[in-house]
Protein backbone atom coordinates (compact mmCIF):
# COMPACT_ATOMS: atom_id res chain seq x y z
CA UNK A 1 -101.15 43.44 35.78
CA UNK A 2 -97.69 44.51 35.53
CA UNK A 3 -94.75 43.24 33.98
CA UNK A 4 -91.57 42.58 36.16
CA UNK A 5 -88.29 44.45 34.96
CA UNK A 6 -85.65 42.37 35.00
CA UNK A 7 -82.88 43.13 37.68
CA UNK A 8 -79.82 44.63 36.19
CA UNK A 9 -76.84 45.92 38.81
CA UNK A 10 -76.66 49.56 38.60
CA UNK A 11 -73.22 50.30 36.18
CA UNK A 12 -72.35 53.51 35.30
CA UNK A 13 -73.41 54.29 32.21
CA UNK A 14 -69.95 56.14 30.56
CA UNK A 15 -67.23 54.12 32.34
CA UNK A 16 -65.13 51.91 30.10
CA UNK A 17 -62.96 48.84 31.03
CA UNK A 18 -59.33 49.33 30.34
CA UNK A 19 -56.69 46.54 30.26
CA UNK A 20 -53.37 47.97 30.40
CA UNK A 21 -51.43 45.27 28.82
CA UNK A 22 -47.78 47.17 28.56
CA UNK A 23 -45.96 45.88 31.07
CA UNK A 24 -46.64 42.15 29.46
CA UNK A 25 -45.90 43.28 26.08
CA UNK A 26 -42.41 44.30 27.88
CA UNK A 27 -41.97 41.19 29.18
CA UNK A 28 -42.54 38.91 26.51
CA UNK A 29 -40.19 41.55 24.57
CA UNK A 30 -37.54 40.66 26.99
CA UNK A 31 -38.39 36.78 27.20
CA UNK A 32 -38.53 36.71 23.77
CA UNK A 33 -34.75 38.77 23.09
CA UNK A 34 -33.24 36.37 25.54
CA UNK A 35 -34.45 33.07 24.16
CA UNK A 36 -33.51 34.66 20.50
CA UNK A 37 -29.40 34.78 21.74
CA UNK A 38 -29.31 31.97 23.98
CA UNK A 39 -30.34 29.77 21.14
CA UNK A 40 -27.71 27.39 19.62
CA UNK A 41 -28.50 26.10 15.87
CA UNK A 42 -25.39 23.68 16.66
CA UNK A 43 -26.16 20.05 18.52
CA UNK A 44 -22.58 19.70 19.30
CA UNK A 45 -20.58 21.71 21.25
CA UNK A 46 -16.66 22.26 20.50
CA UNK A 47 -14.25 23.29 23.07
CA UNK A 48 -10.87 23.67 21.40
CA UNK A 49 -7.72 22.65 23.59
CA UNK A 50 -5.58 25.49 24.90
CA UNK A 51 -2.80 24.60 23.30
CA UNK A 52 -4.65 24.14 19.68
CA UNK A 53 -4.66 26.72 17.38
CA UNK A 54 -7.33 26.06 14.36
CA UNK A 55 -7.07 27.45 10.98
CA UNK A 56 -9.34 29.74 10.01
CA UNK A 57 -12.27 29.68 7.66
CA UNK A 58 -15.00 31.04 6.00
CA UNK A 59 -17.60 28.17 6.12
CA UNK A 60 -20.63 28.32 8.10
CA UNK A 61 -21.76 25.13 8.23
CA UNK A 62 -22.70 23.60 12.21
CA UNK A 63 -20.68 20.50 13.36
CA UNK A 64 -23.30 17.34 14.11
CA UNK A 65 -22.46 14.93 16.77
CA UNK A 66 -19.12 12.90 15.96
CA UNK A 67 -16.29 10.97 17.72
CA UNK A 68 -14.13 14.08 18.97
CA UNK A 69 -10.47 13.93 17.75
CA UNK A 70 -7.55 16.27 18.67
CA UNK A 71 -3.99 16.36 17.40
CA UNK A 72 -1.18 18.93 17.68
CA UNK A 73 2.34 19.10 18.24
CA UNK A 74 2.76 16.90 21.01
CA UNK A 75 -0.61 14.03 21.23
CA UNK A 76 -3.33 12.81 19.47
CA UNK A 77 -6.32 12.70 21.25
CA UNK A 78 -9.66 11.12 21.42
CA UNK A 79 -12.06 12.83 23.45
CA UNK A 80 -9.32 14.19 25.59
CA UNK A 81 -7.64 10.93 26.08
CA UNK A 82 -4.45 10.63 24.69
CA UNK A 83 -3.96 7.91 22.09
CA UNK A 84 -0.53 8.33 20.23
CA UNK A 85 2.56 10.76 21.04
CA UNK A 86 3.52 13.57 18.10
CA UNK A 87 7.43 14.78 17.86
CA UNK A 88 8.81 17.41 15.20
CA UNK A 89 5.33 17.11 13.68
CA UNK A 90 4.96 13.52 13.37
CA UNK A 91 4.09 10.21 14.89
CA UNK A 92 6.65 8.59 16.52
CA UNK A 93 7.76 5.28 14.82
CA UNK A 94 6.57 2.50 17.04
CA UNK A 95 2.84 4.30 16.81
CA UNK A 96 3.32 3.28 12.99
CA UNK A 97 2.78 0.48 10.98
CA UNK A 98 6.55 -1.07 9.74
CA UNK A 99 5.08 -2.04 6.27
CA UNK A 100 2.72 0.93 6.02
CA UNK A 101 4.16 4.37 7.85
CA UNK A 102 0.69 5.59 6.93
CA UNK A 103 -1.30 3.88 9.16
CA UNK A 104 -1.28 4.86 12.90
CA UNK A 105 -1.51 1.76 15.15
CA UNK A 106 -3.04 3.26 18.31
CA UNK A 107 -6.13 5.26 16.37
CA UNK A 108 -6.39 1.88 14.45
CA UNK A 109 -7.05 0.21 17.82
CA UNK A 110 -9.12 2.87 19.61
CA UNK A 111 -11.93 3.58 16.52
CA UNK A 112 -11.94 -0.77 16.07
CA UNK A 113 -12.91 -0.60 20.04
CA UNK A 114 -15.86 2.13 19.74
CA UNK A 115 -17.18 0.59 16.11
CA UNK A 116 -17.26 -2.59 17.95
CA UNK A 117 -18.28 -1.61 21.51
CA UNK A 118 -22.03 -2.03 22.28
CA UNK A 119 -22.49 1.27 23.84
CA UNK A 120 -21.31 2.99 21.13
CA UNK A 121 -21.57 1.30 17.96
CA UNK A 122 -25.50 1.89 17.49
CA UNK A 123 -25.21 5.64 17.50
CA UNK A 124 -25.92 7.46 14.26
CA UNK A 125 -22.59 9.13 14.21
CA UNK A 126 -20.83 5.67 14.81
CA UNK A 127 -22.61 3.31 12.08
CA UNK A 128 -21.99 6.35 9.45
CA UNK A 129 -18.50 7.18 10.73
CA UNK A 130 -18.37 10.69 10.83
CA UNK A 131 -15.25 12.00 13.07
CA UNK A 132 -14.67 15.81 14.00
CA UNK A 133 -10.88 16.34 13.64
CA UNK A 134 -9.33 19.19 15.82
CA UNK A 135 -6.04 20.06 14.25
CA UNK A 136 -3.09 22.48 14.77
CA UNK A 137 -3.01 24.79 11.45
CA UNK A 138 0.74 24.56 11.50
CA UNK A 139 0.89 20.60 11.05
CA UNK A 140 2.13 19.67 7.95
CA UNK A 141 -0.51 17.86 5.66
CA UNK A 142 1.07 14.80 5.69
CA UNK A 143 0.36 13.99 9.55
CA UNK A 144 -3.34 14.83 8.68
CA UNK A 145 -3.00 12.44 5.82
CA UNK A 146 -1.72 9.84 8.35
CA UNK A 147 -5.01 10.24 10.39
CA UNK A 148 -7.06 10.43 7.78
CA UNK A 149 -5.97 6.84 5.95
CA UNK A 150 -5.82 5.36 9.41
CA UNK A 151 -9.49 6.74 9.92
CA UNK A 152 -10.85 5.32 6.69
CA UNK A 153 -9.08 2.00 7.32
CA UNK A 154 -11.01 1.14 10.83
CA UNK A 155 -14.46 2.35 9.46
CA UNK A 156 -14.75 6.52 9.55
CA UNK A 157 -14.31 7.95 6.34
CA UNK A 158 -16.40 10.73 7.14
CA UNK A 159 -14.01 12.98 8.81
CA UNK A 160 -14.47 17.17 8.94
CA UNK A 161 -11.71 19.67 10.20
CA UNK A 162 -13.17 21.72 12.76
CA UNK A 163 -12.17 25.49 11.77
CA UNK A 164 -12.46 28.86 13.29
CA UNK A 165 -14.64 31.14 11.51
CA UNK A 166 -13.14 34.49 10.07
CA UNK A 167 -10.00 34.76 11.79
């Protein structure tokens, strides 16, 4: 009796199997290079205004999501709405408190409504108080100061100046 041989397909014997895989390697190269630069560390994005020019500085450090104020030499803004008139560098008296010219009526009234409103005032950046402050680098200090007190006073006494880096 003889023994069955067990059916192999006929292969030939000295041919190899070659994978050329260079083309992916490419791509994922390429994939990889584009998702690298089109990556942004920052979760906010700031647009300055066109008529804003920011001072410069050498910080690095990303802006995180914040109530959005502007002010130069004409309007101060929140969120590009405008809240309060500027002239010759300053608010303009009736936006002022009579017994306190430090304290800006308007911002007062606007920050009391988001704090308070029910869409807004369960957001992180709301509860903590953190406000991103556009300003024109050739304000004088004591307008920022003006914004700044006012800011404190109705609940946001986080506030960070939103610079241009290295100019």
């Amino acid at each position: 009796m003889s023994r069955r041989r067990r059916y192999e397909p006929k292969t030939k014997k000295n041919s190899t199997f070659g994978l050329n895989i260079t083309s992916m390697t490419d791509m994922f190269t390429i994939m990889l290079v584009f998702l690298l630069q089109s990556y942004n560390t920052s979760d906010v994005q700031i647009t300055p205004e066109s008529n804003l020019r920011l001072p410069s500085s050498a910080s690095m450090t990303n802006a995180t999501e914040s109530i959005k104020l502007s002010l130069n030499g004409e309007a101060l803004k929140i969120d590009q709405t405008k809240i309060a008139d500027v002239k010759n560098s300053d608010f303009l008296p009736q936006d002022l408190e009579e017994k306190d010219t430090n304290f800006i009526k308007p911002l007062f009234q606007e920050l009391d409504k988001i704090a308070k409103s029910e869409t807004e005032k369960d957001k992180a950046h709301v509860k903590e108080g953190r406000i991103l402050l556009q300003a024109d680098k050739d304000l004088p200090y004591a307008t920022l100061r003006k914004v700044m007190y006012t800011a404190s006073m109705a609940g946001f006494p986080q506030l960070k100046l939103v610079t241009m880096v290295g100019e």
